[in-house]
C-alpha atoms as a PDB file:
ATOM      1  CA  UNK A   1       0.000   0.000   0.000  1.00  0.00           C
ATOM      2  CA  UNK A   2       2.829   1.925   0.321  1.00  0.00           C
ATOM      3  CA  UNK A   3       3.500   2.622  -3.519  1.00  0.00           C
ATOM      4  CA  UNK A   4      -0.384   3.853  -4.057  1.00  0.00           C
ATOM      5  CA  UNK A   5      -0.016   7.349  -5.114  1.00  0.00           C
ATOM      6  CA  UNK A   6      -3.637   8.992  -5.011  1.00  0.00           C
ATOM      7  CA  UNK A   7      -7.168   8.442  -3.174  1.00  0.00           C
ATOM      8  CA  UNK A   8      -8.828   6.343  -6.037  1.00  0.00           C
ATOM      9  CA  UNK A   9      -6.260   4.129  -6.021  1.00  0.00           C
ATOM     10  CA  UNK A  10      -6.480   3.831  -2.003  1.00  0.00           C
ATOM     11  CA  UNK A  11     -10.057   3.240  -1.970  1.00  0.00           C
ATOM     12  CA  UNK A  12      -9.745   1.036  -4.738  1.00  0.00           C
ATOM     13  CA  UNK A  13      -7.013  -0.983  -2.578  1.00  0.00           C
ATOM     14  CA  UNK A  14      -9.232  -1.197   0.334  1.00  0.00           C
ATOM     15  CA  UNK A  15     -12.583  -1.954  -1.738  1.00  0.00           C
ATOM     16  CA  UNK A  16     -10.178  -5.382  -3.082  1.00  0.00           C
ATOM     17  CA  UNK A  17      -9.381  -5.869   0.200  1.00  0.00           C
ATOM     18  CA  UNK A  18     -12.866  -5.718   1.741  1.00  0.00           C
ATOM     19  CA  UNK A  19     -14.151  -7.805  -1.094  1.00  0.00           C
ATOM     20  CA  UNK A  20     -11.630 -10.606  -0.775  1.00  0.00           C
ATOM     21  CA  UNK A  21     -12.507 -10.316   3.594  1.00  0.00           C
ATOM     22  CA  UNK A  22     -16.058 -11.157   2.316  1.00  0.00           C
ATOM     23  CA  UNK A  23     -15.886 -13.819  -0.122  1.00  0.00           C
ATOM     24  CA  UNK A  24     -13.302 -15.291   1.978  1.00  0.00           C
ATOM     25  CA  UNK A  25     -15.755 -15.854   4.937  1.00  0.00           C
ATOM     26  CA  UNK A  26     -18.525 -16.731   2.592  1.00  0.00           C
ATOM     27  CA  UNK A  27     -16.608 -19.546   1.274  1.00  0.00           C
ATOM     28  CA  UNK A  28     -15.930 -20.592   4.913  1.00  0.00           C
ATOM     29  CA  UNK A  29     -18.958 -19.722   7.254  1.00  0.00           C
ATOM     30  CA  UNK A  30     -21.350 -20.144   4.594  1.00  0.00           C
ATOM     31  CA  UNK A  31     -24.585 -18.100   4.362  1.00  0.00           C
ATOM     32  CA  UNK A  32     -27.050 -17.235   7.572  1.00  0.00           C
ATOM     33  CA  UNK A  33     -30.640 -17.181   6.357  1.00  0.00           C
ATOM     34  CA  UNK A  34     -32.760 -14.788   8.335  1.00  0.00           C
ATOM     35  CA  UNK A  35     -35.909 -17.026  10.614  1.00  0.00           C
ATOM     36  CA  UNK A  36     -39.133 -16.028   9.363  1.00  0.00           C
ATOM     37  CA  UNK A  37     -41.425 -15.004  12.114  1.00  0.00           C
ATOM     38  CA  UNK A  38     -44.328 -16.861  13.047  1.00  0.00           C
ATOM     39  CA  UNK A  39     -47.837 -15.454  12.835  1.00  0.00           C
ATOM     40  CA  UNK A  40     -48.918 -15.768  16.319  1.00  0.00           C
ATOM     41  CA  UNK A  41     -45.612 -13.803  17.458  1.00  0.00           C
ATOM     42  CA  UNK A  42     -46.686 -11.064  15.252  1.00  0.00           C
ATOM     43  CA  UNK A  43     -49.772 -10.651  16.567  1.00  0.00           C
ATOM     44  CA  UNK A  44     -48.956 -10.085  19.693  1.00  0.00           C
ATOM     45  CA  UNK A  45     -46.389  -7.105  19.007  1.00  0.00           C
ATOM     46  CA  UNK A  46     -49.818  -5.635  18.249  1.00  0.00           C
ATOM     47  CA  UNK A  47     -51.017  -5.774  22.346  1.00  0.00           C
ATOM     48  CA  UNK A  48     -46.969  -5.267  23.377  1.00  0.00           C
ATOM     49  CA  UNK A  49     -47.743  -1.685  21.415  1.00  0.00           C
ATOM     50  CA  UNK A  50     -51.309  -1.066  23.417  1.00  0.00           C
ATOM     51  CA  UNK A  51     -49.701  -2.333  26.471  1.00  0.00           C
ATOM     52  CA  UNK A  52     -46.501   0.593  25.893  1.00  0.00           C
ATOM     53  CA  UNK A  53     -48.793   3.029  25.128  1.00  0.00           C
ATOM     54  CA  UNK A  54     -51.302   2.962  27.515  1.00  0.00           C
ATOM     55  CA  UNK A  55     -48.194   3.196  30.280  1.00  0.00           C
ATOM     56  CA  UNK A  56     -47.097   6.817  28.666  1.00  0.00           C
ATOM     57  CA  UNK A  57     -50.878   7.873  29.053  1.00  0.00           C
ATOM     58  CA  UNK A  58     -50.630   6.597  32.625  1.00  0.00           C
ATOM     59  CA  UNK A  59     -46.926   8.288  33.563  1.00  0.00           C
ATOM     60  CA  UNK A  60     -48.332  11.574  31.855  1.00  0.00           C
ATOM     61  CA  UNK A  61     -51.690  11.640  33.402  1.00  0.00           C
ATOM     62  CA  UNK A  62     -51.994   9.122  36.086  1.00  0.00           C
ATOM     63  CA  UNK A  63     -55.258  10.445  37.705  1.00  0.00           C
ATOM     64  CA  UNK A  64     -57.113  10.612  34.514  1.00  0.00           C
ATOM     65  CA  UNK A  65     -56.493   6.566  34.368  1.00  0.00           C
ATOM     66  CA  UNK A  66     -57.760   5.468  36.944  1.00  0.00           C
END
């Protein structure tokens, strides 16, 4: 790297040796595939965001809540 005269040709240095970093651990880790989530799990983000927002109403205003 010492010999590399200008920016592009930096970058362009580091960009090989990113890419090479990459492929390299492809080849030997393999891909991760992302879990799907399951239906049920999604629902009940749903009630987690009811729950979370009726405690802000409540720490804003707590007479008014009960």
């Amino acid at each position: 790297m010492e010999n590399l005269s200008d920016d592009k040709e930096i970058n362009k240095a580091w960009e090989n040796i990113k890419e090479n970093i990459k492929t390299s651990a492809k080849v030997s880790l393999g891909l991760h595939e992302l879990k799907q989530h399951k239906p049920w799990f999604d629902d009940r983000l749903g009630f987690l965001d009811q729950k979370k927002q009726a405690k802000i109403q409540w720490v804003q205003a707590p007479s008014k809540a009960m």
